[in-house]
PDB file of N, CA and C in Angstrom:
ATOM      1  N   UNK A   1       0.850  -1.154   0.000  1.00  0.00           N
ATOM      2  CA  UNK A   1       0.000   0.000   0.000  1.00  0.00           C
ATOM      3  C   UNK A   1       0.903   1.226   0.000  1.00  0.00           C
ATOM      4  N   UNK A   2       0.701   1.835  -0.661  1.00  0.00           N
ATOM      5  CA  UNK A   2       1.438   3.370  -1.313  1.00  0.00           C
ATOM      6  C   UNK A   2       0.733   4.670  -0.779  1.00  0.00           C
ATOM      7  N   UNK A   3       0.873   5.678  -0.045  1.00  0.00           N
ATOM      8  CA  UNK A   3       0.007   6.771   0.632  1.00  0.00           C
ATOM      9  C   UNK A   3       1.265   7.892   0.387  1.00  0.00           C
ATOM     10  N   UNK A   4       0.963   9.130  -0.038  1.00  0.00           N
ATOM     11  CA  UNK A   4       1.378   9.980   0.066  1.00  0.00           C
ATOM     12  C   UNK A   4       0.777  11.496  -0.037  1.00  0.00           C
ATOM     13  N   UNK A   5       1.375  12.518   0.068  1.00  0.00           N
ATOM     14  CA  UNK A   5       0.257  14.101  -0.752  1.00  0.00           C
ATOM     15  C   UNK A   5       0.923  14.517  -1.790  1.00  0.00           C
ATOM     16  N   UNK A   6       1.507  13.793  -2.734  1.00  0.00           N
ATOM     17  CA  UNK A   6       1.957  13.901  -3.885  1.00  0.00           C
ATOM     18  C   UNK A   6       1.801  12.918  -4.821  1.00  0.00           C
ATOM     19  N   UNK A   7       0.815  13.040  -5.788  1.00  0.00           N
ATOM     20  CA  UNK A   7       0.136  11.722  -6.390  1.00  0.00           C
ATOM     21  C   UNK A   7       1.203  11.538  -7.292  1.00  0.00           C
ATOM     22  N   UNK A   8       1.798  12.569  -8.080  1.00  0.00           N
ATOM     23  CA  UNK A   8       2.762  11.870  -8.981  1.00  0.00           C
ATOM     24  C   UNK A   8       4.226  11.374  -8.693  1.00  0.00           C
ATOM     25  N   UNK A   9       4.465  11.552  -7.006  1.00  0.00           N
ATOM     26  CA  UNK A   9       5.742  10.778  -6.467  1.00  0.00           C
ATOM     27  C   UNK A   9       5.275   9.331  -6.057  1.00  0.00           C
ATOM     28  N   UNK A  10       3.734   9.039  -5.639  1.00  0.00           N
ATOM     29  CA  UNK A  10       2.938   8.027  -4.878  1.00  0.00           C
ATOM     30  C   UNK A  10       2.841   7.242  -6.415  1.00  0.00           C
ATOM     31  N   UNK A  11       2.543   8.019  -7.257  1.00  0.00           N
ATOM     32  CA  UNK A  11       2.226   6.842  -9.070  1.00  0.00           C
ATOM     33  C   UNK A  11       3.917   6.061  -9.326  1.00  0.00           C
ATOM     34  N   UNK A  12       5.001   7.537  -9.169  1.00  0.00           N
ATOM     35  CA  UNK A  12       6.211   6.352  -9.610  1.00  0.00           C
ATOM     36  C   UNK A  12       6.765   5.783  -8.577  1.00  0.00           C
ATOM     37  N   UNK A  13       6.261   5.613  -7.396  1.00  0.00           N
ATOM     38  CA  UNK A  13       6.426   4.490  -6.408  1.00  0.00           C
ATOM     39  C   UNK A  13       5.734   3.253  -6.747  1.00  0.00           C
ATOM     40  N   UNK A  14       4.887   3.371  -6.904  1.00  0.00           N
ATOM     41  CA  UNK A  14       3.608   2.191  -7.450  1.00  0.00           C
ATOM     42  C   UNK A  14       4.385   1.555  -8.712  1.00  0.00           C
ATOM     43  N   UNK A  15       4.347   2.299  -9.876  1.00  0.00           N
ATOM     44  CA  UNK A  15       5.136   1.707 -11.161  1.00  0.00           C
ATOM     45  C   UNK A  15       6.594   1.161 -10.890  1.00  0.00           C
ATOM     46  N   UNK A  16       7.256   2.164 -10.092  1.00  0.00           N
ATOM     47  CA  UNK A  16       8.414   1.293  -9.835  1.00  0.00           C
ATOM     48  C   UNK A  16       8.822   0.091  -9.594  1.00  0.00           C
ATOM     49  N   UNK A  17       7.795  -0.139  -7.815  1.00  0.00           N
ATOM     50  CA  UNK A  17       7.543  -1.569  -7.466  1.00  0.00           C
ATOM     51  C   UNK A  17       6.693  -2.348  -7.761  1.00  0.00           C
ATOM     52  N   UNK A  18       6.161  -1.944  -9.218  1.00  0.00           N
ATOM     53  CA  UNK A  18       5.549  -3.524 -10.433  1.00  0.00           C
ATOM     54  C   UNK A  18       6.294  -3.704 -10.949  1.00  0.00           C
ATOM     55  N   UNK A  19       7.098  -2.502 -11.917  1.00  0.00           N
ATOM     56  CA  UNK A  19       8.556  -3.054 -12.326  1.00  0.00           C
ATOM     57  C   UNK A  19       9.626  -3.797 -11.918  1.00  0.00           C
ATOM     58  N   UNK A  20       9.604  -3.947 -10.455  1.00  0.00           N
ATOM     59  CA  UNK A  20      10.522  -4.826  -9.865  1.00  0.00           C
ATOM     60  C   UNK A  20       9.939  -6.299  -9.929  1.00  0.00           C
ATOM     61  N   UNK A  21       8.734  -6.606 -10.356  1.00  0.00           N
ATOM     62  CA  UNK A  21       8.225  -8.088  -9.940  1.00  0.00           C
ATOM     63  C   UNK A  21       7.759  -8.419 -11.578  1.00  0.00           C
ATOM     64  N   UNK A  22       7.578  -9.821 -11.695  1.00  0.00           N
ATOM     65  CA  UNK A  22       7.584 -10.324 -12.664  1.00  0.00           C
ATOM     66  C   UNK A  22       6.032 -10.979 -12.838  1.00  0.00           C
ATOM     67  N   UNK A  23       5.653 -10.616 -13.996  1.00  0.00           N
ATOM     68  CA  UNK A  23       4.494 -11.005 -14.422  1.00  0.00           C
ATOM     69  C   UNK A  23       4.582 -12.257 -14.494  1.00  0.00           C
ATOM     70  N   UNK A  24       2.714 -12.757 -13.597  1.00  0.00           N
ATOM     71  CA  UNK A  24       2.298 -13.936 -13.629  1.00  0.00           C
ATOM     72  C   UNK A  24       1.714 -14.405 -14.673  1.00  0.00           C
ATOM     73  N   UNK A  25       2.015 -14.895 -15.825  1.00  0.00           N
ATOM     74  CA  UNK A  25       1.195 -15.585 -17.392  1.00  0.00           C
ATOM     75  C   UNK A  25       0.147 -16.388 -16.835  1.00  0.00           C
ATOM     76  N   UNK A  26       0.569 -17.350 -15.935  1.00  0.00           N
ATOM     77  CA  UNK A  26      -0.283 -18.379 -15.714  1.00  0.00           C
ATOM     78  C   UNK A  26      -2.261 -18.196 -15.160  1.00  0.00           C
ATOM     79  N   UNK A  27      -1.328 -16.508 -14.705  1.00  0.00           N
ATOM     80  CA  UNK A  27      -3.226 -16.365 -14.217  1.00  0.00           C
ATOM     81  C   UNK A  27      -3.671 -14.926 -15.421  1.00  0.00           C
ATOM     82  N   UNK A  28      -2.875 -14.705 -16.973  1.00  0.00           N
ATOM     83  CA  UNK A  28      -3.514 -13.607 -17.266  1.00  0.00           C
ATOM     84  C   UNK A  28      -4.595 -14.480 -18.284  1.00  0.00           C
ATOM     85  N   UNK A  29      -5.422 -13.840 -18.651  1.00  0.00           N
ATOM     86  CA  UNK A  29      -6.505 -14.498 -19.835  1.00  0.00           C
ATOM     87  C   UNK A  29      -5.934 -15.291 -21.088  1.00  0.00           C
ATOM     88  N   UNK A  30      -6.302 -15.956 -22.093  1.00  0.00           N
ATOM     89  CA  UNK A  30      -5.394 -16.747 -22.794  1.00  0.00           C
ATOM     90  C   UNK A  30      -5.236 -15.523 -24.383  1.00  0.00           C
ATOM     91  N   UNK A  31      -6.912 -14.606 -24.156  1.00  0.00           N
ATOM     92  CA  UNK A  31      -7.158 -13.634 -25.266  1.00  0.00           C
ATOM     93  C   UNK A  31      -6.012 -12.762 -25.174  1.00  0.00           C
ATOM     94  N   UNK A  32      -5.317 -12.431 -24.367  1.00  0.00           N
ATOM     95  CA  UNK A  32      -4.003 -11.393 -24.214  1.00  0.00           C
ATOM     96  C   UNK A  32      -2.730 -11.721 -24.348  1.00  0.00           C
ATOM     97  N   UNK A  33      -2.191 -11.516 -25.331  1.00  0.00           N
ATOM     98  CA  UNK A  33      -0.937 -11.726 -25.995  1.00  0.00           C
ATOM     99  C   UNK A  33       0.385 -11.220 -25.231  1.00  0.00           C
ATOM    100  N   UNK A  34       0.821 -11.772 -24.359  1.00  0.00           N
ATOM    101  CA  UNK A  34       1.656 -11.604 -23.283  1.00  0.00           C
ATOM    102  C   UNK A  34       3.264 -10.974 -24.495  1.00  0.00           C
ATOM    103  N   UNK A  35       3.717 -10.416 -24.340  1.00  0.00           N
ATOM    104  CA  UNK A  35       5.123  -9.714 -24.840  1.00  0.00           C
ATOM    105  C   UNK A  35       5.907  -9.503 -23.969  1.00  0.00           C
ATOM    106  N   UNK A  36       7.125 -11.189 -23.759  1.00  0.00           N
ATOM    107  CA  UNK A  36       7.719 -10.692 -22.220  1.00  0.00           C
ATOM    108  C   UNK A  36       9.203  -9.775 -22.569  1.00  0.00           C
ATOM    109  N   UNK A  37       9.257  -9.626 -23.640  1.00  0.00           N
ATOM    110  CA  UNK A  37      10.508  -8.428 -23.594  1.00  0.00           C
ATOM    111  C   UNK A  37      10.389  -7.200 -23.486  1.00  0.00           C
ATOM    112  N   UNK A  38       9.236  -6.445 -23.394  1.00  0.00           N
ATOM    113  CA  UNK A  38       9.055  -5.306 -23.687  1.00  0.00           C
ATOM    114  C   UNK A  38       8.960  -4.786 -22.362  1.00  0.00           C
ATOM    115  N   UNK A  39       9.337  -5.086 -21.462  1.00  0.00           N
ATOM    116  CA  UNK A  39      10.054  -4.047 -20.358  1.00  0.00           C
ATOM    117  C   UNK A  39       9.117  -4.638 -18.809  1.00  0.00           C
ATOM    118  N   UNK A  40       8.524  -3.389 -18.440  1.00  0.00           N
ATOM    119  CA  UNK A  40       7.857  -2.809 -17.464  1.00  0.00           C
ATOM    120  C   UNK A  40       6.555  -4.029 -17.426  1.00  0.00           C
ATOM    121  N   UNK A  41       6.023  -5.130 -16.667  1.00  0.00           N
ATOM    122  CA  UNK A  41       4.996  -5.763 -16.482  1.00  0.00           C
ATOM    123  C   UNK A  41       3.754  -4.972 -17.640  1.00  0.00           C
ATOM    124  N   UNK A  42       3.519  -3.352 -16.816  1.00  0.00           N
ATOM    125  CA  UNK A  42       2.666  -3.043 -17.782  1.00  0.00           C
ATOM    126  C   UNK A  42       2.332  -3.023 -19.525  1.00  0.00           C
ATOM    127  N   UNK A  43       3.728  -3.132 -19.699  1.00  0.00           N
ATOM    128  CA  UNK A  43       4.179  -3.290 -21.567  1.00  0.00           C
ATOM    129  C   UNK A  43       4.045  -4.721 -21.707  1.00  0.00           C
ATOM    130  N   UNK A  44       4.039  -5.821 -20.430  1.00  0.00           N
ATOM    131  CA  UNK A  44       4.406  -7.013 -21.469  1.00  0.00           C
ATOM    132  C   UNK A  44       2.821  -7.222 -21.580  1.00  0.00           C
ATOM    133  N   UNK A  45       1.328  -6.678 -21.018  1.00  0.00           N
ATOM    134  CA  UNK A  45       0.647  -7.095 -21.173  1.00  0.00           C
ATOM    135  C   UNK A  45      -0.100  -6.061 -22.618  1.00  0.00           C
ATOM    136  N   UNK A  46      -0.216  -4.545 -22.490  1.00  0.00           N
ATOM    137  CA  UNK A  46      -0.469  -3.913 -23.263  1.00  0.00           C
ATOM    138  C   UNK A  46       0.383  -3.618 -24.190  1.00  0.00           C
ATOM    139  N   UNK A  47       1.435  -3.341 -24.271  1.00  0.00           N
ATOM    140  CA  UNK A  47       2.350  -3.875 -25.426  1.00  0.00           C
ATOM    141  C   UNK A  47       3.545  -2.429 -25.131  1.00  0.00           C
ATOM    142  N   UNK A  48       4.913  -2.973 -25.981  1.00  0.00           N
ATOM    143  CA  UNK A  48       6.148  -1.994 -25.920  1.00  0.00           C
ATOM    144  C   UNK A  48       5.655  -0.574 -25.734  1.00  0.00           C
ATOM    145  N   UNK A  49       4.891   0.061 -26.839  1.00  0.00           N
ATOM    146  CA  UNK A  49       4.652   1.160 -27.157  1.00  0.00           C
ATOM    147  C   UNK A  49       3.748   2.335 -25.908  1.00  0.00           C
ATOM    148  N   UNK A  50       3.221   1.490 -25.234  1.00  0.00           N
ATOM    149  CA  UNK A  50       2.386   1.818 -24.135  1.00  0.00           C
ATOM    150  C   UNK A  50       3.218   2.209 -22.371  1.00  0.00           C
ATOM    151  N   UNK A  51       3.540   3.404 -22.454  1.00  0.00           N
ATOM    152  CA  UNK A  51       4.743   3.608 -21.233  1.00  0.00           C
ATOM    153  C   UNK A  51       3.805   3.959 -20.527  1.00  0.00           C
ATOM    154  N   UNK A  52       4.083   3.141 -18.533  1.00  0.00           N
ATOM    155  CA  UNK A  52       3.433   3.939 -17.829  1.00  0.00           C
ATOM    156  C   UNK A  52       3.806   4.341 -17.558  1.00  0.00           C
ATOM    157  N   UNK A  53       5.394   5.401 -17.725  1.00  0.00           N
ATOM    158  CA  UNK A  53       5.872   6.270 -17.178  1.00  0.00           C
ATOM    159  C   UNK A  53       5.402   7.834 -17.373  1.00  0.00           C
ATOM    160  N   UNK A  54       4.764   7.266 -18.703  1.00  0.00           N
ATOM    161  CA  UNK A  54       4.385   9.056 -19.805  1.00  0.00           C
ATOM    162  C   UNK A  54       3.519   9.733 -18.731  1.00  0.00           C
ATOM    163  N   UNK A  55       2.886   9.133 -18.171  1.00  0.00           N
ATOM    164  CA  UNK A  55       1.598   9.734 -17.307  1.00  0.00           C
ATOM    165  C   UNK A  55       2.604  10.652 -15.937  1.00  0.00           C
ATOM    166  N   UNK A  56       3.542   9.798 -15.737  1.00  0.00           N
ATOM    167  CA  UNK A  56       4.215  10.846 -14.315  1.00  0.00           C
ATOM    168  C   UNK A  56       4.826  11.876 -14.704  1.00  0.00           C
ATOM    169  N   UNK A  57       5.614  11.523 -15.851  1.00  0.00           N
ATOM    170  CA  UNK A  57       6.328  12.465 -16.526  1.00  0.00           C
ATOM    171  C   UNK A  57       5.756  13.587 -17.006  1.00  0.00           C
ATOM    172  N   UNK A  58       4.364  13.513 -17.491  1.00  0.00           N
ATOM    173  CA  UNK A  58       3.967  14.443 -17.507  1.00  0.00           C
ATOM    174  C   UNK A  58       3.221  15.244 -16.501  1.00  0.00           C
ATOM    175  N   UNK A  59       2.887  14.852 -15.228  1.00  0.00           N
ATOM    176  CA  UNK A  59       2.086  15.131 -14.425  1.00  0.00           C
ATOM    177  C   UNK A  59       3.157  16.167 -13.734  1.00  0.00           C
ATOM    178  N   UNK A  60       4.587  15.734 -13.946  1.00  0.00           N
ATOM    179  CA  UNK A  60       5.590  16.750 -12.982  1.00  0.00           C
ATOM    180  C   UNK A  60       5.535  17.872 -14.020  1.00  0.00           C
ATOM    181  N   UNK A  61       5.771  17.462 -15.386  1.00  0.00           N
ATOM    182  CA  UNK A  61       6.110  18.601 -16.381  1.00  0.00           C
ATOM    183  C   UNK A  61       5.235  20.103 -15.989  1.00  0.00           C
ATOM    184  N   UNK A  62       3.541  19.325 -15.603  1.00  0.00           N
ATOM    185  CA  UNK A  62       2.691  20.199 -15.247  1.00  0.00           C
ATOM    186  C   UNK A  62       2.891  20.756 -14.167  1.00  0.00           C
ATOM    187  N   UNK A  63       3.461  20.622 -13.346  1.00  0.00           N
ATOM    188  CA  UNK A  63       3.956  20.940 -11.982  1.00  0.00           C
ATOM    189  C   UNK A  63       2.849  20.529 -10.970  1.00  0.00           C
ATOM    190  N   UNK A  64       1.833  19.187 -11.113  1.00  0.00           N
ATOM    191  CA  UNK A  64       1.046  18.988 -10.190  1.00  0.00           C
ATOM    192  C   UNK A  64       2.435  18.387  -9.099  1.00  0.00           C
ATOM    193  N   UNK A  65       3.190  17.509  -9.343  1.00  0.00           N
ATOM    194  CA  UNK A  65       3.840  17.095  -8.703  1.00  0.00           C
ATOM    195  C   UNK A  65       4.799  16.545  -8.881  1.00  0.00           C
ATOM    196  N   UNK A  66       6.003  15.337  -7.842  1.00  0.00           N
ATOM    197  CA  UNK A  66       7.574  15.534  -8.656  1.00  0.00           C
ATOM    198  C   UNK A  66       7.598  14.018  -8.770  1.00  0.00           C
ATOM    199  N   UNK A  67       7.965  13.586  -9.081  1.00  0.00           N
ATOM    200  CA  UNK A  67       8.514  11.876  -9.428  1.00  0.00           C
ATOM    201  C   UNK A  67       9.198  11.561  -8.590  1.00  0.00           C
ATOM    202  N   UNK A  68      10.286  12.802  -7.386  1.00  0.00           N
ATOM    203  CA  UNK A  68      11.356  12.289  -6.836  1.00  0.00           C
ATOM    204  C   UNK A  68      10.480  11.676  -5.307  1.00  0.00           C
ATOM    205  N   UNK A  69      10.821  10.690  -5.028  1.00  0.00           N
ATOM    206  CA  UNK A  69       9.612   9.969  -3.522  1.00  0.00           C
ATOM    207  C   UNK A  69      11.247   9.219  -2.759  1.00  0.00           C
ATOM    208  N   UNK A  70      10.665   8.968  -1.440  1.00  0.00           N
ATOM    209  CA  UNK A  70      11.607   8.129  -0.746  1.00  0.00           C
ATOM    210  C   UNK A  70      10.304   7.326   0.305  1.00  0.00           C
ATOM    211  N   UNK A  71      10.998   5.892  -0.061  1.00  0.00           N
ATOM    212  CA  UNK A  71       9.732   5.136   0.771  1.00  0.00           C
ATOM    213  C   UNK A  71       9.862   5.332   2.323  1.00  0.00           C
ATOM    214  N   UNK A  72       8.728   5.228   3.179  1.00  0.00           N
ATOM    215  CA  UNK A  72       8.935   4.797   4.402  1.00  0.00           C
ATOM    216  C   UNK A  72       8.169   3.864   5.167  1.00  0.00           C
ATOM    217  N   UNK A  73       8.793   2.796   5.761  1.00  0.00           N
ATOM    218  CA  UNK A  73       8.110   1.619   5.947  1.00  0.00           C
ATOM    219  C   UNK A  73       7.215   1.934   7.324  1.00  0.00           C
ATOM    220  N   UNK A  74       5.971   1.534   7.451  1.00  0.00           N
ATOM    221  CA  UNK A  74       4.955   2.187   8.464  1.00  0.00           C
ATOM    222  C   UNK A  74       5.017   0.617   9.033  1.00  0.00           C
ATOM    223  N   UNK A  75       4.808   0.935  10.112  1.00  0.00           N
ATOM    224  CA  UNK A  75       4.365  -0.866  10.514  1.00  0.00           C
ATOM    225  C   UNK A  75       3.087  -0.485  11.924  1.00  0.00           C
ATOM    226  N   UNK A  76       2.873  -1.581  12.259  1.00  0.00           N
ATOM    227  CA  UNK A  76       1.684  -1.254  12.958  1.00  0.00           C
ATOM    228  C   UNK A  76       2.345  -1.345  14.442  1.00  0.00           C
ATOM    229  N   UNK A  77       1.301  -1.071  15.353  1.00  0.00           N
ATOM    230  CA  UNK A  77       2.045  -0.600  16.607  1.00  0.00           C
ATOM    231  C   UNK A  77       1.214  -1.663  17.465  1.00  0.00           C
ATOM    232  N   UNK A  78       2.289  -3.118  18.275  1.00  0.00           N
ATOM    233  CA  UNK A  78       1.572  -4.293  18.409  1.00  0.00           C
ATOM    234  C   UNK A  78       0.282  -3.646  19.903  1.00  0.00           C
ATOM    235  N   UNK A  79      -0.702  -4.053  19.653  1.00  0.00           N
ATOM    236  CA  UNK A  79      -1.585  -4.255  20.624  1.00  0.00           C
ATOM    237  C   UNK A  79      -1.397  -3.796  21.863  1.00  0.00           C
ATOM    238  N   UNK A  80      -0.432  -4.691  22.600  1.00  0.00           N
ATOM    239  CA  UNK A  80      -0.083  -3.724  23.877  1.00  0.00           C
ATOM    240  C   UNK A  80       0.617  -3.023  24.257  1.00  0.00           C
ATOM    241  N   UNK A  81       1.058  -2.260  23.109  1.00  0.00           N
ATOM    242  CA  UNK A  81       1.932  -0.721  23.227  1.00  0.00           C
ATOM    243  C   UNK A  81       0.818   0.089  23.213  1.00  0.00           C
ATOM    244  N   UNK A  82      -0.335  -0.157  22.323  1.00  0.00           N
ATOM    245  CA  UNK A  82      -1.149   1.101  21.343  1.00  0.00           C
ATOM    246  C   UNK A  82      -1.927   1.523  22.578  1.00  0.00           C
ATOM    247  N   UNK A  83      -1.821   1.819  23.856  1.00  0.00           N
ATOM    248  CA  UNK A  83      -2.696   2.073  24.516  1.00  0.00           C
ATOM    249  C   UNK A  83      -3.917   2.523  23.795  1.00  0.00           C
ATOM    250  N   UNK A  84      -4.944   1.927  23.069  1.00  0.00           N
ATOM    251  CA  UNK A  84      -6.259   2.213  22.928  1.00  0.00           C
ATOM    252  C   UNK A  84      -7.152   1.463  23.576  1.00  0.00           C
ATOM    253  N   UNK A  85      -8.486   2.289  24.088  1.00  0.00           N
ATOM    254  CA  UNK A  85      -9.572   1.456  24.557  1.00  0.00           C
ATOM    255  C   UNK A  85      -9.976   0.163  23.635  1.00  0.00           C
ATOM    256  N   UNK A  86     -10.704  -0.282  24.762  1.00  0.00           N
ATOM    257  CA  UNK A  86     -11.243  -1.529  23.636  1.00  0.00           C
ATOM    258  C   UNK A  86     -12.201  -1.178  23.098  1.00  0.00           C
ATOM    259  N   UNK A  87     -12.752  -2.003  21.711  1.00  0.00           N
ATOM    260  CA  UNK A  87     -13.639  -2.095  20.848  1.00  0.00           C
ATOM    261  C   UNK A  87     -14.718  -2.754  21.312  1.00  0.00           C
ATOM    262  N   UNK A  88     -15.493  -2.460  21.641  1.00  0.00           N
ATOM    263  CA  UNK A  88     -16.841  -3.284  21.948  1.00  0.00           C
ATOM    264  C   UNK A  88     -17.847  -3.309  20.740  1.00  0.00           C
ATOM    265  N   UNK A  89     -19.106  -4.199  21.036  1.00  0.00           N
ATOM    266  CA  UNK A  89     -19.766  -4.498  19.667  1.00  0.00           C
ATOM    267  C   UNK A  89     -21.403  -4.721  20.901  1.00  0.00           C
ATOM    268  N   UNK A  90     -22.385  -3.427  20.189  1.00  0.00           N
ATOM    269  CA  UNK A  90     -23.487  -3.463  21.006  1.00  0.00           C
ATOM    270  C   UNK A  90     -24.579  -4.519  20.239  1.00  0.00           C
ATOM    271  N   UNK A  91     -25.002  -4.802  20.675  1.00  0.00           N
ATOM    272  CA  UNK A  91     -26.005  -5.614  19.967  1.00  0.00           C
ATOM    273  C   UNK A  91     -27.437  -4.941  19.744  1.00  0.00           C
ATOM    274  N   UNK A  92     -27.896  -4.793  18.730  1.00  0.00           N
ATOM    275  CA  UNK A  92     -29.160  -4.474  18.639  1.00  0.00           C
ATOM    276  C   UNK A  92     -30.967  -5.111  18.732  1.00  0.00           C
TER     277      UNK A  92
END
């Protein structure tokens, strides 16, 4: 899960880490012509010519926002640190 207030640093976080993982064939449809050289997961299914980068690239050009992001890993805070009340469940 990807969260940020900069959608076009939060998009090439997202594209980045699909680009790092390798498309599953075995679960895509048989109608879709898989192209595994053409780069980025998203190209091997829609094809070379189709960059999902064009969309960030241009989104900074516009100055909504920047491409440059640095991740930070959130983790959850176990149970009996989080001092919160408990959750109860009323019945109706």
């Amino acid at each position: 899960m990807f969260g940020g207030d900069d959608i076009v640093a939060v998009e090439q976080a997202t594209l980045d880490a699909i680009g790092k993982t390798n498309l599953v064939t075995e679960n895509m449809p048989e109608v879709i012509e898989i192209q595994p050289k053409a780069g980025h997961p998203f190209q091997q299914i829609h094809g070379p010519f189709k960059d999902p980068y064009l969309v960030v690239k241009y989104g900074e050009e516009l100055g909504i926002g920047s491409r440059k992001y640095a991740l930070v890993d959130v983790t959850t805070v176990p149970p009996a640190e989080a001092n919160m009340a408990p959750i109860s469940a009323k019945s109706m």
